[in-house]
C-alpha atoms as a PDB file:
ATOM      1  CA  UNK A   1    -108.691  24.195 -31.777  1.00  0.00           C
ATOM      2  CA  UNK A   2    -107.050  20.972 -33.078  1.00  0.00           C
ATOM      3  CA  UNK A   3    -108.674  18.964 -35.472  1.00  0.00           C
ATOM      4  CA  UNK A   4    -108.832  15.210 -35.352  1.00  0.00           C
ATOM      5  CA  UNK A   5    -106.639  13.840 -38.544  1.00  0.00           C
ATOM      6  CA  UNK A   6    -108.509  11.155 -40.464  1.00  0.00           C
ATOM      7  CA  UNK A   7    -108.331   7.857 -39.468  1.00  0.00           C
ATOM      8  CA  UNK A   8    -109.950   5.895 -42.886  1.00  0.00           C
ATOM      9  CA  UNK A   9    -108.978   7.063 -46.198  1.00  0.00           C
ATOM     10  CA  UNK A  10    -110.175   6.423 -49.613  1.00  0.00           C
ATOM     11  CA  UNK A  11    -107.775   6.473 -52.733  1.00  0.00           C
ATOM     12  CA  UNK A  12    -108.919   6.620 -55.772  1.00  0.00           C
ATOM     13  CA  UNK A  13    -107.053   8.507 -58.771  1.00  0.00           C
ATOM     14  CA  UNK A  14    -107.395   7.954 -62.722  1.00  0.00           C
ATOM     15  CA  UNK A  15    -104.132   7.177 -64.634  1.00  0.00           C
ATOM     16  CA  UNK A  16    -101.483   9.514 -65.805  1.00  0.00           C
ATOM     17  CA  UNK A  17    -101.500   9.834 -68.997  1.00  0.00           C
ATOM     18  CA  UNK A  18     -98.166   7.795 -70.728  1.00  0.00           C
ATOM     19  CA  UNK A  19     -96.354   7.591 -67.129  1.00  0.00           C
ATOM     20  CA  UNK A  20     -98.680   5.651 -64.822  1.00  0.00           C
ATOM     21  CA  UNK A  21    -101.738   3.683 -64.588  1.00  0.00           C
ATOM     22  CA  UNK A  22    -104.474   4.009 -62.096  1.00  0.00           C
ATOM     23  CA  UNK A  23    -103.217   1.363 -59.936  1.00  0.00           C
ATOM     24  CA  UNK A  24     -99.765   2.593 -60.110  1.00  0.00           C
ATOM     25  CA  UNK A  25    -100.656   6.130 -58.933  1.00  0.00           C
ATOM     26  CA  UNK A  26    -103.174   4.704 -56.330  1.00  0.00           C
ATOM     27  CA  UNK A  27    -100.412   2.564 -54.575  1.00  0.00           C
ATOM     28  CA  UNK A  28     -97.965   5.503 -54.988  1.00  0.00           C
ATOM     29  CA  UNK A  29    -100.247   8.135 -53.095  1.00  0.00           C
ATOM     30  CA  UNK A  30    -100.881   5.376 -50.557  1.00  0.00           C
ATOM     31  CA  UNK A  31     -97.568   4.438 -49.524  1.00  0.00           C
ATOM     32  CA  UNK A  32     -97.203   8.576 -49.032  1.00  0.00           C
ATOM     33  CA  UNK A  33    -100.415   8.363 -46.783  1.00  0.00           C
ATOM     34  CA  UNK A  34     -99.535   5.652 -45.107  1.00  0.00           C
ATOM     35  CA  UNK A  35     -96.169   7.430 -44.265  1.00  0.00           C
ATOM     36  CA  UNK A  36     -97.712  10.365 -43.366  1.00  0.00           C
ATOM     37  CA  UNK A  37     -99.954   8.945 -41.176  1.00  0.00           C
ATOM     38  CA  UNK A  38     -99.107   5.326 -40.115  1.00  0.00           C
ATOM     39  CA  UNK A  39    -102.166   4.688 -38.174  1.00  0.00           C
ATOM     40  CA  UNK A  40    -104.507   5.511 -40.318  1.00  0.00           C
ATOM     41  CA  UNK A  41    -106.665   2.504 -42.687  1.00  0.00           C
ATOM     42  CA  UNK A  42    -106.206   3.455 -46.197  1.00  0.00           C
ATOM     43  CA  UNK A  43    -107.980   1.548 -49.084  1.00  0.00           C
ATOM     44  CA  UNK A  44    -107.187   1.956 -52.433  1.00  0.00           C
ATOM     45  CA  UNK A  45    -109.886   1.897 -55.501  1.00  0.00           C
ATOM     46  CA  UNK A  46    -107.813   2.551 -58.991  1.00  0.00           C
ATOM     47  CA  UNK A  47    -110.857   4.519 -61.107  1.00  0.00           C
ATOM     48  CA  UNK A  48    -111.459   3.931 -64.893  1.00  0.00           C
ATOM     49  CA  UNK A  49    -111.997   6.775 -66.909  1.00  0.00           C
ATOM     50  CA  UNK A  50    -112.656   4.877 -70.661  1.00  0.00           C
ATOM     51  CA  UNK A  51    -108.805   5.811 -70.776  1.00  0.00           C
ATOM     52  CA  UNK A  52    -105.563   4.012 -70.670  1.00  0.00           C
ATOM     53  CA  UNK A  53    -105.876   0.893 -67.574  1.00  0.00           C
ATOM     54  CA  UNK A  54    -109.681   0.641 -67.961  1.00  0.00           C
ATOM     55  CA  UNK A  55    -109.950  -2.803 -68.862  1.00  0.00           C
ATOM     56  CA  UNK A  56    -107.676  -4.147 -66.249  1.00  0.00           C
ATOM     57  CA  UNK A  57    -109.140  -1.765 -64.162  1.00  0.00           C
ATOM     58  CA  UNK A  58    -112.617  -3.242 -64.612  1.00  0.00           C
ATOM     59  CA  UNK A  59    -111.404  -6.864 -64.749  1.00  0.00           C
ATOM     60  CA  UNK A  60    -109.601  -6.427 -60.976  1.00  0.00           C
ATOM     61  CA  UNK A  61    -112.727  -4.843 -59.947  1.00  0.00           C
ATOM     62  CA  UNK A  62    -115.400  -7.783 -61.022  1.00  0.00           C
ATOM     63  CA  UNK A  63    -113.088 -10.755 -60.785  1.00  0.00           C
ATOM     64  CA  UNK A  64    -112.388 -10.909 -64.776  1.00  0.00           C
ATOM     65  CA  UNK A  65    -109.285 -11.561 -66.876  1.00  0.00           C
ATOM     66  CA  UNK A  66    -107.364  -9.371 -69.258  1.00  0.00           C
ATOM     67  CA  UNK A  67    -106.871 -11.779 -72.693  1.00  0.00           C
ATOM     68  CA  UNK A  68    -103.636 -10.721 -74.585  1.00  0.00           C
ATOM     69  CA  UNK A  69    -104.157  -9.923 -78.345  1.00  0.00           C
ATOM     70  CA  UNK A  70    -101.679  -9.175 -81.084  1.00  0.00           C
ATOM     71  CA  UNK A  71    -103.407  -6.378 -83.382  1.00  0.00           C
ATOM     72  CA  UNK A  72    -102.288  -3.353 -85.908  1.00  0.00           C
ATOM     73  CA  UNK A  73    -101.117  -0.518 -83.623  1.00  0.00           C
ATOM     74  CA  UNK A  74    -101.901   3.152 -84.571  1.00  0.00           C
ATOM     75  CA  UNK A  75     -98.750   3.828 -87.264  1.00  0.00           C
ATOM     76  CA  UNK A  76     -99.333   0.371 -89.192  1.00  0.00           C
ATOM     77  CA  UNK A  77     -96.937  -1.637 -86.392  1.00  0.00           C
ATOM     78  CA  UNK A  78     -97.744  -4.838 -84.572  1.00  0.00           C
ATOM     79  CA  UNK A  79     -98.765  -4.051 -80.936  1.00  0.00           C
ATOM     80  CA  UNK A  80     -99.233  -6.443 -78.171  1.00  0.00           C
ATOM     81  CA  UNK A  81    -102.703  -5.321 -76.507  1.00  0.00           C
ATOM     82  CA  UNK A  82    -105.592  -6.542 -74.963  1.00  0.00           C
ATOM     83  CA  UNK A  83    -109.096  -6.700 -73.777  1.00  0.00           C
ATOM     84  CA  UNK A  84    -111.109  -8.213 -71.020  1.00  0.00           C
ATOM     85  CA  UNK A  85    -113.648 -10.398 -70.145  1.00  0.00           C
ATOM     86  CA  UNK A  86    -115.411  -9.583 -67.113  1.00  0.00           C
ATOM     87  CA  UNK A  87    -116.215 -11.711 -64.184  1.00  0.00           C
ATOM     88  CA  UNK A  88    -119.192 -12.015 -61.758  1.00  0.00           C
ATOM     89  CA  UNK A  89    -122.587 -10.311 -62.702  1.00  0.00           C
ATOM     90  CA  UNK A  90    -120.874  -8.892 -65.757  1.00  0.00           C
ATOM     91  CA  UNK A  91    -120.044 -12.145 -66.940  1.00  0.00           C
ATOM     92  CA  UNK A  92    -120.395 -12.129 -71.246  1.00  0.00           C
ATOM     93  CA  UNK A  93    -119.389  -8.299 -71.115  1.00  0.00           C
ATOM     94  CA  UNK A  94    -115.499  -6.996 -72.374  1.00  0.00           C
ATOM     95  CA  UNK A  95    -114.459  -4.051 -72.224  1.00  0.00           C
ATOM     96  CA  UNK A  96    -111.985  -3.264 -75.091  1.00  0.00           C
ATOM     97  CA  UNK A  97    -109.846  -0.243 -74.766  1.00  0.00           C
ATOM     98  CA  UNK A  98    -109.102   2.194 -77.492  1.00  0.00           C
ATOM     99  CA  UNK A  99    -105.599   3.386 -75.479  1.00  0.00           C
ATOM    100  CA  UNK A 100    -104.592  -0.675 -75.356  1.00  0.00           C
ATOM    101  CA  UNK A 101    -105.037  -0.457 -79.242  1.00  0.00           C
ATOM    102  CA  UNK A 102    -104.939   3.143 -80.737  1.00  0.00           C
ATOM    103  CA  UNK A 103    -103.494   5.032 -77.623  1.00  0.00           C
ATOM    104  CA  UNK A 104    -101.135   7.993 -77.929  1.00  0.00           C
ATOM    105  CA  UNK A 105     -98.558   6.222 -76.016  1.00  0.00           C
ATOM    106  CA  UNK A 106     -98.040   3.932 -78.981  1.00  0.00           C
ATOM    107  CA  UNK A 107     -97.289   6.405 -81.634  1.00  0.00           C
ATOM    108  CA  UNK A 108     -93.872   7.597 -81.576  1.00  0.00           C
ATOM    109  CA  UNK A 109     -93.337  10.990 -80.745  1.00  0.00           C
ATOM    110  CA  UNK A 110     -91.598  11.774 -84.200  1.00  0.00           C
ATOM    111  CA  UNK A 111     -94.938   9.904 -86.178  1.00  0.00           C
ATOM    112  CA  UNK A 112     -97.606  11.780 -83.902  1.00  0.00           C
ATOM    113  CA  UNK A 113    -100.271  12.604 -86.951  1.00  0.00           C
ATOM    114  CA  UNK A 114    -103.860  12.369 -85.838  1.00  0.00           C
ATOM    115  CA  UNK A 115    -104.823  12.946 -89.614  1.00  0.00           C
ATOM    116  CA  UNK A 116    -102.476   9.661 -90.622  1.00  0.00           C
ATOM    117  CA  UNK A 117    -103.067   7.352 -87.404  1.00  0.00           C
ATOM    118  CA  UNK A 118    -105.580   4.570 -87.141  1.00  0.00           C
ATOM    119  CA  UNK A 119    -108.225   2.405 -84.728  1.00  0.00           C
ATOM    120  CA  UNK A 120    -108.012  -0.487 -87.286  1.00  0.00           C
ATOM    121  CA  UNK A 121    -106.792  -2.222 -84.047  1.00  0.00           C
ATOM    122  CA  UNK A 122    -109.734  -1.670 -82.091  1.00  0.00           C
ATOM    123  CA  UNK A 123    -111.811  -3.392 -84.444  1.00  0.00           C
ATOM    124  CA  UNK A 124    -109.215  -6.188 -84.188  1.00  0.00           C
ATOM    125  CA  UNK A 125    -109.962  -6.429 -80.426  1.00  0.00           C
ATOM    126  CA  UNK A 126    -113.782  -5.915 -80.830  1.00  0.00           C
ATOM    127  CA  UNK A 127    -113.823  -9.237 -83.534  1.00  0.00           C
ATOM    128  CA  UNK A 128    -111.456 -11.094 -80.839  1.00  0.00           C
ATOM    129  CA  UNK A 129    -114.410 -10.046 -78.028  1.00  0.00           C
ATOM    130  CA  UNK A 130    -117.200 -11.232 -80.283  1.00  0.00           C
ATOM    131  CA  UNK A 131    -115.164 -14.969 -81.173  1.00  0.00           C
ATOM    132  CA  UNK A 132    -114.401 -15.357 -77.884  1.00  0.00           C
ATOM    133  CA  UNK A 133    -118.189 -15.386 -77.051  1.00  0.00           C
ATOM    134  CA  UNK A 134    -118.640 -11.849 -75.457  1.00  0.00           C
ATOM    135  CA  UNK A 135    -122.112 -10.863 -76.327  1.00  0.00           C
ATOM    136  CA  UNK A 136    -121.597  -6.903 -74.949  1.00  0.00           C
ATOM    137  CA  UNK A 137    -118.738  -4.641 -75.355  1.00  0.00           C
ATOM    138  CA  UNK A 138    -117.739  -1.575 -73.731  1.00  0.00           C
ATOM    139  CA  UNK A 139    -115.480   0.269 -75.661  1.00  0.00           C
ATOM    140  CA  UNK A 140    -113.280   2.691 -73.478  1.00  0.00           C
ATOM    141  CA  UNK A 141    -112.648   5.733 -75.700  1.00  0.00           C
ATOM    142  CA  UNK A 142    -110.059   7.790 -73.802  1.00  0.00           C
ATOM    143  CA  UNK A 143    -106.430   8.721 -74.497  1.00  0.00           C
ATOM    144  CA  UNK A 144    -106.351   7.642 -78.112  1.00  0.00           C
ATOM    145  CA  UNK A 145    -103.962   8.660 -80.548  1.00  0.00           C
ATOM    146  CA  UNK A 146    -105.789   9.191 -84.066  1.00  0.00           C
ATOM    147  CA  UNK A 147    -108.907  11.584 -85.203  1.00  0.00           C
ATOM    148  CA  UNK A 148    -110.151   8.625 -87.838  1.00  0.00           C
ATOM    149  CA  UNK A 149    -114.086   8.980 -86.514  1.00  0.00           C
ATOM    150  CA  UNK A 150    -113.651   5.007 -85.973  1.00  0.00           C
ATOM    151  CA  UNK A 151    -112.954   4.279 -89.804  1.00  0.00           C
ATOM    152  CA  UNK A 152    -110.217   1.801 -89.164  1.00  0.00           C
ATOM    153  CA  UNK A 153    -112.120  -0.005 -86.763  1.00  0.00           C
ATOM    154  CA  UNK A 154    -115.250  -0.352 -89.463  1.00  0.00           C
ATOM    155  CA  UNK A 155    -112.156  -1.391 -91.853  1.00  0.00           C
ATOM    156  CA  UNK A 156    -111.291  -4.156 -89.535  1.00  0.00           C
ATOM    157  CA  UNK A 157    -114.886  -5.306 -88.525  1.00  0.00           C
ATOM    158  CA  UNK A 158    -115.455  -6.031 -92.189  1.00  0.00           C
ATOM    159  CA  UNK A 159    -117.242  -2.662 -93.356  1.00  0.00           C
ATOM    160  CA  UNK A 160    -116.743  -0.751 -95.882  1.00  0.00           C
ATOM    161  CA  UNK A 161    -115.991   2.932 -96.339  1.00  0.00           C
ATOM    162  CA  UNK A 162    -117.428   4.923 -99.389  1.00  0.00           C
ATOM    163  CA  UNK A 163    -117.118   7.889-101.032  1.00  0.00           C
ATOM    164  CA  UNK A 164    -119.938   9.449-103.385  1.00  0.00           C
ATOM    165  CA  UNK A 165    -118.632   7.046-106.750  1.00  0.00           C
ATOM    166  CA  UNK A 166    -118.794   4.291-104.489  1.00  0.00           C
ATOM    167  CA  UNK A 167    -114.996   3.797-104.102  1.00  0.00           C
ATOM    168  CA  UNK A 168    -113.692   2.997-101.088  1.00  0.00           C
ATOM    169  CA  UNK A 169    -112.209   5.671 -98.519  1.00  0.00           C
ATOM    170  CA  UNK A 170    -108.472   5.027 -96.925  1.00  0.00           C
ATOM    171  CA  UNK A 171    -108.737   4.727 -93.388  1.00  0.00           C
ATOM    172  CA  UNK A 172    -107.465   8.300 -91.586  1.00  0.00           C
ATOM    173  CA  UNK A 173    -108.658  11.333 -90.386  1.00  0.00           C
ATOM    174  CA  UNK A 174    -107.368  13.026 -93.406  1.00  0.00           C
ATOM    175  CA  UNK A 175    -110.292  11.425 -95.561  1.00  0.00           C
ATOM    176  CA  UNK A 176    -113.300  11.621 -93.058  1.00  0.00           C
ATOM    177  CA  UNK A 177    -114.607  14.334 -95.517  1.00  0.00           C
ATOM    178  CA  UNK A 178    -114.502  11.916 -98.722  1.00  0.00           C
ATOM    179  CA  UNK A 179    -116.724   9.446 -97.076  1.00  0.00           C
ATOM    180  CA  UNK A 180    -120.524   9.502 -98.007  1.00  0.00           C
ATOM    181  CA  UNK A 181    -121.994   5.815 -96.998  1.00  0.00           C
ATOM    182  CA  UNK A 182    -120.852   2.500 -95.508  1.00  0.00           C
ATOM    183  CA  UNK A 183    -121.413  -0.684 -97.014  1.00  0.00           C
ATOM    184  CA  UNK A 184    -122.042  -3.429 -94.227  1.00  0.00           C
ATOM    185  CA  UNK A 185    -122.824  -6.615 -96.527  1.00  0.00           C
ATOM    186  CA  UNK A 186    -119.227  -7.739 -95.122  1.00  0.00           C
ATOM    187  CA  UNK A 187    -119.849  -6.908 -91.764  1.00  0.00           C
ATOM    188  CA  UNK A 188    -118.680  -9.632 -88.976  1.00  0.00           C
ATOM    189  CA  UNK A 189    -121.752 -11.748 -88.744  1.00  0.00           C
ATOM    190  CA  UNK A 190    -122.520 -11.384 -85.030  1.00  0.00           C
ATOM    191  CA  UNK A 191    -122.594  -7.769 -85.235  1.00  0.00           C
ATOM    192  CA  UNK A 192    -124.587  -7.807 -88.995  1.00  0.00           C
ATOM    193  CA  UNK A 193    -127.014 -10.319 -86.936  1.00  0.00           C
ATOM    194  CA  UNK A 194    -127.473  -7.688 -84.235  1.00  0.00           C
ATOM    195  CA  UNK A 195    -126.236 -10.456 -81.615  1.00  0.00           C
ATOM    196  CA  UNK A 196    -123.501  -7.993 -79.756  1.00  0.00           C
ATOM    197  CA  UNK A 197    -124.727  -5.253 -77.879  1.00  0.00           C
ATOM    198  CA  UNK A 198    -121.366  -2.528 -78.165  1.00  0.00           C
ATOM    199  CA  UNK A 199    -121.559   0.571 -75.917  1.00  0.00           C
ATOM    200  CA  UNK A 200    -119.295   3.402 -75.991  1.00  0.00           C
ATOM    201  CA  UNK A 201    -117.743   5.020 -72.791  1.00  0.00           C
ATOM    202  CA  UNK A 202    -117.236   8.532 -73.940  1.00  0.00           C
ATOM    203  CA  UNK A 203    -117.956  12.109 -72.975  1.00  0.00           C
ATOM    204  CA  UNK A 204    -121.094  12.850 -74.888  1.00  0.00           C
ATOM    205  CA  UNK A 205    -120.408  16.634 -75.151  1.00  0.00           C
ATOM    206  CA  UNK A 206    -116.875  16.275 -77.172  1.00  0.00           C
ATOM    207  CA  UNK A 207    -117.913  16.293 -80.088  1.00  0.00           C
ATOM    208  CA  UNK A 208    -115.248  15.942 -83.615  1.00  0.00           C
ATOM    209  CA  UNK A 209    -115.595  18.229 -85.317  1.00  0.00           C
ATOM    210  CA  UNK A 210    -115.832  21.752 -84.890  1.00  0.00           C
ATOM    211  CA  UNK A 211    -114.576  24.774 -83.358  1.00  0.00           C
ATOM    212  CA  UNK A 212    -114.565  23.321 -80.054  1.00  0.00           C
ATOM    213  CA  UNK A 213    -114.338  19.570 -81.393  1.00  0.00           C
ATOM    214  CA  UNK A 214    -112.030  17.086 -80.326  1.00  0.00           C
ATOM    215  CA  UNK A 215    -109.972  17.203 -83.531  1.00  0.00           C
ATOM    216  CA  UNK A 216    -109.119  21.010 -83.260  1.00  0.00           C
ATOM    217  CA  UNK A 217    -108.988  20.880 -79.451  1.00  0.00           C
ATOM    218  CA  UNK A 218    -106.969  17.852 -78.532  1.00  0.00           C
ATOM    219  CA  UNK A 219    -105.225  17.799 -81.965  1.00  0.00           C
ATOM    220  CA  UNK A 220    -102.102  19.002 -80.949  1.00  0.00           C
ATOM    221  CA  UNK A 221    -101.307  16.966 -78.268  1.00  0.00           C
ATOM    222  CA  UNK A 222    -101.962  13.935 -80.670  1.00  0.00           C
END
């Protein structure tokens, strides 16, 4: 017995990781759909993971903007990257993203050190969030390309890093385990005033360190 071939279909892949973006892959499968079967209505829905095309992901999705930002890429280098401000119901929300900052795709293959590699840039994009009046953040954690535990992006938000003398840690995953407290007298003064709400889009259950942590597990591929 024949089966009827579906007449409405829904598209909606993640990215792939440093080749295409969600949007790119759900016009690609698409246009092979389509082909396949030309009568048949096919909608495409690009779907955010907290990973790379997140933010313009969510901006397409509730009639924001991606804002273009300059900040410190993940070997020391200038990186143009960006964040967005979200439109409609979400209106005073951004979303920055840790791949538009910190992602693996921006440290060359022959500099690829998770130990050595920072998210001082995604502090950069957090403080351009905050002085451009966002008042909650969603921070996209996916496909990044250092282990630092988020110490460059405290470096860049104003804290600072201690060890147990009280002198301050170097930003890196190679000296998470000289750090004993933070000192957050410096601290930008919308997030020391408690006036930014920041939520982090993360799996819950990958946890740093560890056996089964993120370092030791995805620590090869970064």
């Amino acid at each position: 017995m024949a089966h009827a071939l579906p007449q409405r279909i829904l598209v909606a892949p993640s990215g792939f990781k440093e080749s295409l973006d969600a949007a790119a892959v759900a016009a690609a499968i698409g246009a092979g759909v389509r082909r396949a079967l030309p009568g048949a209505a096919v909608k495409a829905v690009p779907i955010a993971d907290g990973g790379e095309g997140t933010a313009e992901t969510l901006a397409c999705a509730t009639g924001g903007q991606l804002v273009p930002v300059t900040v410190t890429g993940p070997v020391g280098q200038q990186v143009q990257s960006h964040y967005a401000m979200l439109g409609g119901e979400a209106a005073g929300t951004a979303v920055v993203e840790m791949a538009a900052a910190a992602g693996l795709r921006l440290v060359p293959r022959d500099q690829r050190d998770p130990g050595t590699t920072t998210s001082y840039g995604v502090g950069e994009l957090i403080a351009a969030a905050i002085d451009a009046g966002a008042s909650k953040i969603l921070v996209g954690c996916g496909d990044s390309g250092t282990s630092d535990g988020g110490m460059g992006a405290l470096h860049a938000l104003g804290a600072r890093i201690l060890d147990a003398k009280g002198r301050e840690v170097k930003a890196g995953g190679n000296y998470l385990g000289r750090v004993d407290r933070l000192n957050l007298s410096g601290l930008h003064p919308a997030l020391a005033a408690g006036q930014v709400q920041i939520t982090m889009a993360l799996n819950q259950h990958n946890v740093l360190t560890g056996p089964r942590g993120v370092a030791r597990v995805f620590g090869l591929q970064k």
